[in-house]
Protein backbone atom coordinates (compact mmCIF):
# COMPACT_ATOMS: atom_id res chain seq x y z
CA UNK A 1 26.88 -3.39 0.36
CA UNK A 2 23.40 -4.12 -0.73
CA UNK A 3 21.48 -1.12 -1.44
CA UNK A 4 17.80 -0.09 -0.84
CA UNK A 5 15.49 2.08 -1.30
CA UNK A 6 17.25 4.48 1.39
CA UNK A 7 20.12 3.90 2.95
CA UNK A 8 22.28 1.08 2.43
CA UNK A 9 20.41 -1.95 4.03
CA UNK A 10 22.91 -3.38 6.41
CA UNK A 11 24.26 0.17 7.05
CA UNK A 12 20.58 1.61 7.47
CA UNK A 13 19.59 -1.29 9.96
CA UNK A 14 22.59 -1.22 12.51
CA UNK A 15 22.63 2.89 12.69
CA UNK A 16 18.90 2.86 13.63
CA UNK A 17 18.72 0.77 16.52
CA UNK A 18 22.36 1.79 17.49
CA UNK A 19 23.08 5.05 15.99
CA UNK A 20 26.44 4.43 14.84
CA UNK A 21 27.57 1.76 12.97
CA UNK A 22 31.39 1.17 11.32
CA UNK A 23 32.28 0.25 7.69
CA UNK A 24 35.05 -1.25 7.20
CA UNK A 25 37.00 -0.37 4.15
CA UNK A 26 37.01 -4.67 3.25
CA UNK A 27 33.00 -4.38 2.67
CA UNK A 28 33.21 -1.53 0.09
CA UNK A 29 31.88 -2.55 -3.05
CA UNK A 30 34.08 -1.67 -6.10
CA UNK A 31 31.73 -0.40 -9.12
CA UNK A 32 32.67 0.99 -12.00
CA UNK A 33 32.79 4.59 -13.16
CA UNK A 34 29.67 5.94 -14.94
CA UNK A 35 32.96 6.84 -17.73
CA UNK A 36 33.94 3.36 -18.05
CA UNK A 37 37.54 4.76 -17.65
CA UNK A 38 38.26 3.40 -14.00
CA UNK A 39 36.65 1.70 -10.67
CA UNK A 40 34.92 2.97 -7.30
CA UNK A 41 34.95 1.56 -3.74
CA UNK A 42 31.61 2.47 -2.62
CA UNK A 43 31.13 3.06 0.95
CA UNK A 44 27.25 3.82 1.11
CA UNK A 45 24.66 5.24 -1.54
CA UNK A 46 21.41 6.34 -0.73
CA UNK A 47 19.78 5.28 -4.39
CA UNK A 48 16.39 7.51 -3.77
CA UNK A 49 14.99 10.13 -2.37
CA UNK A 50 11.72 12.11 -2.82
CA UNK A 51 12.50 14.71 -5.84
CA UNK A 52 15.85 13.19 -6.29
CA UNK A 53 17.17 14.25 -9.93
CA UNK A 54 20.54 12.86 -9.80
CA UNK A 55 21.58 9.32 -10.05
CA UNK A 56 21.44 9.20 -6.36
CA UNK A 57 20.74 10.62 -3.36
CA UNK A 58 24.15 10.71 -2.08
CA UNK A 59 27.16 8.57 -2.41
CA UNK A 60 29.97 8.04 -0.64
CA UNK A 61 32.77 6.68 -2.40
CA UNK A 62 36.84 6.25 -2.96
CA UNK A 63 38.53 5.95 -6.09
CA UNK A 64 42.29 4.95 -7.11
CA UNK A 65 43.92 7.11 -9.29
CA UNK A 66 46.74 6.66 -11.93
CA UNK A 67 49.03 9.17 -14.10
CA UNK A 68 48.78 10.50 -16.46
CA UNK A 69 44.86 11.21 -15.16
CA UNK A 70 42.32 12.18 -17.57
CA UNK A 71 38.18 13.14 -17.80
CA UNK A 72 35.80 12.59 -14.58
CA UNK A 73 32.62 11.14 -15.00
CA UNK A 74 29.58 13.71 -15.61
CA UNK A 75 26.98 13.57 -13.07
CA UNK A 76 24.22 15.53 -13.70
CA UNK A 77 22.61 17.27 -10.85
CA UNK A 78 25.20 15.96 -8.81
CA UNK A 79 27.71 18.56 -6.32
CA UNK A 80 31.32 16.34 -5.48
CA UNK A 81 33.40 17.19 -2.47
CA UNK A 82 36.69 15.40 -3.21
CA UNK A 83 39.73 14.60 -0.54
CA UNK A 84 42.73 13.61 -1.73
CA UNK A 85 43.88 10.99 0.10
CA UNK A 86 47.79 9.62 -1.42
CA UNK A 87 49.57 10.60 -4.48
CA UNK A 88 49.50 14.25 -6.43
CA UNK A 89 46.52 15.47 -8.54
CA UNK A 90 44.86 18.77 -10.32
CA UNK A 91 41.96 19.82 -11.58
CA UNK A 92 40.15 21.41 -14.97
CA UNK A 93 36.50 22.56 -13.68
CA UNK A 94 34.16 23.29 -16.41
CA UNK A 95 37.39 24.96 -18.86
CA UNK A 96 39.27 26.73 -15.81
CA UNK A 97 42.96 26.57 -14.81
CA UNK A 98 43.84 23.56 -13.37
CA UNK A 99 43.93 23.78 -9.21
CA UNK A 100 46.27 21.53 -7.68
CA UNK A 101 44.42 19.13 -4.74
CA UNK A 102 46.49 19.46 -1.47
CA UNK A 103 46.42 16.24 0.33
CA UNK A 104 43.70 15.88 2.90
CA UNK A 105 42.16 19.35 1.89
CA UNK A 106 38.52 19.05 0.48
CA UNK A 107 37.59 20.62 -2.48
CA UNK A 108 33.76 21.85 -3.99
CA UNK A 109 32.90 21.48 -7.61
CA UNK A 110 30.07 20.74 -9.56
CA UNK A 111 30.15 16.98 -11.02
CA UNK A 112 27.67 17.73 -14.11
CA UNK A 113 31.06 19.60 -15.70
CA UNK A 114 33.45 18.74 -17.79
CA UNK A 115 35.97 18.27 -15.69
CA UNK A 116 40.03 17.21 -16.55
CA UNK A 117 42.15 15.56 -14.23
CA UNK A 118 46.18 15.58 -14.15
CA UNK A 119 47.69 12.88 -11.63
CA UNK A 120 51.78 13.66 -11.52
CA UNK A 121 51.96 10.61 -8.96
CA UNK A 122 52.22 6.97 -10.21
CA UNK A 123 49.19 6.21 -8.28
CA UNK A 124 46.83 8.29 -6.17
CA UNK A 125 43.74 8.03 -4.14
CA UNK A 126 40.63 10.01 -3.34
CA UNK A 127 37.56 10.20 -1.13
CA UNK A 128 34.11 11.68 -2.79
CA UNK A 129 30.99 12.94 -1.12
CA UNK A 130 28.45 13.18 -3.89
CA UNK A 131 24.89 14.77 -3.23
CA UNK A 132 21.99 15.09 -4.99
CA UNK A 133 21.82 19.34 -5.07
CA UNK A 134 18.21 19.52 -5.62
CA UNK A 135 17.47 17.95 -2.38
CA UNK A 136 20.82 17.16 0.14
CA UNK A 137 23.67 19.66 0.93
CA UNK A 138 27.22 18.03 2.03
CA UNK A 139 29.41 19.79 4.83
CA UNK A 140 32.52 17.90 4.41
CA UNK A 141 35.74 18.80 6.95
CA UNK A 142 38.90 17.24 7.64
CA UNK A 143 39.47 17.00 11.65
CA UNK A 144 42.84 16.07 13.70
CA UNK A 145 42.53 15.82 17.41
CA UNK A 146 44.21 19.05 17.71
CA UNK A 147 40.42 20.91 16.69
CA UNK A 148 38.19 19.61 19.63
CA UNK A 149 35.00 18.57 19.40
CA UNK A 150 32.11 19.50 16.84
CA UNK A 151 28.59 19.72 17.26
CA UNK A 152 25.84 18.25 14.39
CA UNK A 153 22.54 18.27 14.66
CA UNK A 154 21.16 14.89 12.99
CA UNK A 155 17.09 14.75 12.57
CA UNK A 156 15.80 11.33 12.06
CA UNK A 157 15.84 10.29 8.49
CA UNK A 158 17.20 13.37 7.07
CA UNK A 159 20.59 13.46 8.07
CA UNK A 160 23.42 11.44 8.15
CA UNK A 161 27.30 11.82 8.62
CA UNK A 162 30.05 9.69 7.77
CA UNK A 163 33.35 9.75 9.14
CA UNK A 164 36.48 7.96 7.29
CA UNK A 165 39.52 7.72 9.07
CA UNK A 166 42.69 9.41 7.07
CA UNK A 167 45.85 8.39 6.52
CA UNK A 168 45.94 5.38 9.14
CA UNK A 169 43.97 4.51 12.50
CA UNK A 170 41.65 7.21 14.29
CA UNK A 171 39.58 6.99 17.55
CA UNK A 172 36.28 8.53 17.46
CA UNK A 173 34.09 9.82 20.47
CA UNK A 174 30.96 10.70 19.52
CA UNK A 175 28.42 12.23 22.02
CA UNK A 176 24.70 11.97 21.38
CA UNK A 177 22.10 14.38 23.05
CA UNK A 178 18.10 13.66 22.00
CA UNK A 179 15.89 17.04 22.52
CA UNK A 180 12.06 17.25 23.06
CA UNK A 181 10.56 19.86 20.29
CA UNK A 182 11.57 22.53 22.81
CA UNK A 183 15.17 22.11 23.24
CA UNK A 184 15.35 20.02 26.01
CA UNK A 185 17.52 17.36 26.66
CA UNK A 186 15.89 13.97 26.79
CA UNK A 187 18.95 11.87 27.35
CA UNK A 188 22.32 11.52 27.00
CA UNK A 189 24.92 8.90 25.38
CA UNK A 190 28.35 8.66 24.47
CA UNK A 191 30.89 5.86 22.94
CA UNK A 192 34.13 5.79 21.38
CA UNK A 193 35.18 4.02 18.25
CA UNK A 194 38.33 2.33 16.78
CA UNK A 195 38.47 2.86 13.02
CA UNK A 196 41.49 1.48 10.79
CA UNK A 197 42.85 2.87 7.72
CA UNK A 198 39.67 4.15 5.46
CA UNK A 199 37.23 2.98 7.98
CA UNK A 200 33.98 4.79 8.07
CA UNK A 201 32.28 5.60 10.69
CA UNK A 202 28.17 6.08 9.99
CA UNK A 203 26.30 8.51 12.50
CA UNK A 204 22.26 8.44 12.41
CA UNK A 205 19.18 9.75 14.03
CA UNK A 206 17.89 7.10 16.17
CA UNK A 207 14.62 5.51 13.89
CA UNK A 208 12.43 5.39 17.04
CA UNK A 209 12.29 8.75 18.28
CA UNK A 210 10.49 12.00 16.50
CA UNK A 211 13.29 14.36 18.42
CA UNK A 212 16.25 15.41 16.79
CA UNK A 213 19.39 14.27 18.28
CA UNK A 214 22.60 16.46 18.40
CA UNK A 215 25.84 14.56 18.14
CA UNK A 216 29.50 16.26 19.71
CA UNK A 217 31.51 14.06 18.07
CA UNK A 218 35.80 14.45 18.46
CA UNK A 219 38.69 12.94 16.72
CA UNK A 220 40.51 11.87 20.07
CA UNK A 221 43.41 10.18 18.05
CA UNK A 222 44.13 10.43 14.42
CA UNK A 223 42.93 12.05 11.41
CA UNK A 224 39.39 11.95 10.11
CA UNK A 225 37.37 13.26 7.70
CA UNK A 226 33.60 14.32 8.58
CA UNK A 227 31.12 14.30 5.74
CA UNK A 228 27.52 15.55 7.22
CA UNK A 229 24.47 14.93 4.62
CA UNK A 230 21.53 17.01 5.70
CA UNK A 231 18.07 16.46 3.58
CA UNK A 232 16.87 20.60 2.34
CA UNK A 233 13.32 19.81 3.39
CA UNK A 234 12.69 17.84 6.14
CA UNK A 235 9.19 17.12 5.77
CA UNK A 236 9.54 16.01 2.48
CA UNK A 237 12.50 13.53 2.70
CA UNK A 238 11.10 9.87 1.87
């Protein structure tokens, strides 16, 4: 994807005159790791952001894994949520025990570490959220359509979620509701979505409204995974 100043440009443009837009996992770019040791399929990457002190902003990315494992990339400034996604992998954070990574169960750590992998699989793959800590906090969830619906607040330019289809297809409904500065709702929308395998789905404030819009959004088939990016001071985003 070609990258901006913000959010991804082709990703940025569709989600704000639509206010959802879908990735498909064949327009990922691969890059390579800041390690030199292995490649990413980048989903979306927000390269700046007002007091950013990370590489990025945020990054959304998936990596392919092979045994026997070995060092992650240091990020400085940088907080990783990682998902395994196939194949069998621990981790050593910052000297600790190694934790073994249940598949499809999210897991914190810091990414400016030293941090040791151990893949007991032939091959394995992962999903990453990556935020910049001094400015963007990640809420990352897996979701089945056994959990119902979820509600997200997204406020124009300083949020955004993502939501990546595990482990083959999902269906998506996602629910928008745009409030006036009291509450209120303005008006309402809803839509479903047909993701394959790895698909992402991108969820976004609409860019031509000041009102914050709140999204119910439901895995009504499948399994997803819901990464929601949410800016620590509003007024101070771009």
């Amino acid at each position: 994807m070609r990258r901006a100043g913000g959010l991804c440009t082709r990703a940025a443009r569709a989600a704000r005159t639509f206010g959802t837009t879908i990735l498909p996992k064949e327009g990922y770019e691969r890059q390579p790791w800041a390690n030199g040791l292995g490649h990413t399929d980048e989903v979306a990457v927000c390269t700046h952001a007002k007091n950013a002190r990370a590489p990025f902003a945020w990054r959304i990315s998936m990596a392919d894994l092979a045994a026997p494992g070995g060092p992650f990339s240091r990020l400085e400034n940088v907080d990783r949520v990682l998902t395994m996604l196939d194949g069998t992998c621990k981790l050593s954070v910052d000297g600790a025990g190694f934790v073994n990574l249940p598949r499809f169960v999210p897991f914190t750590f810091p990414g400016d570490v030293p941090t040791d992998s151990v893949v007991s699989t032939p091959t394995g793959r992962d999903l990453n959220c990556m935020v910049d800590r001094s400015c963007f906090r990640a809420d990352v969830q897996v979701r089945t359509s056994l959990d119902g619906p979820r509600q997200y607040a997204l406020h124009c330019k300083h949020c955004v979620m993502f939501i990546t289809a595990l482990g083959g297809p999902a269906r998506i409904r996602v629910g928008r509701t745009a409030l006036d500065v009291e509450g209120k709702a303005l008006k309402h929308a809803a839509d479903e979505h047909a993701l394959g395998k790895e698909d992402t789905l991108m969820c976004y404030a609409d860019g031509f409204t000041e009102y914050p819009q709140v999204q119910q959004v439901h895995v009504m088939q499948g399994r997803a995974c819901f990464m929601h990016l949410t800016y620590t001071d509003r007024k101070e985003a771009w």
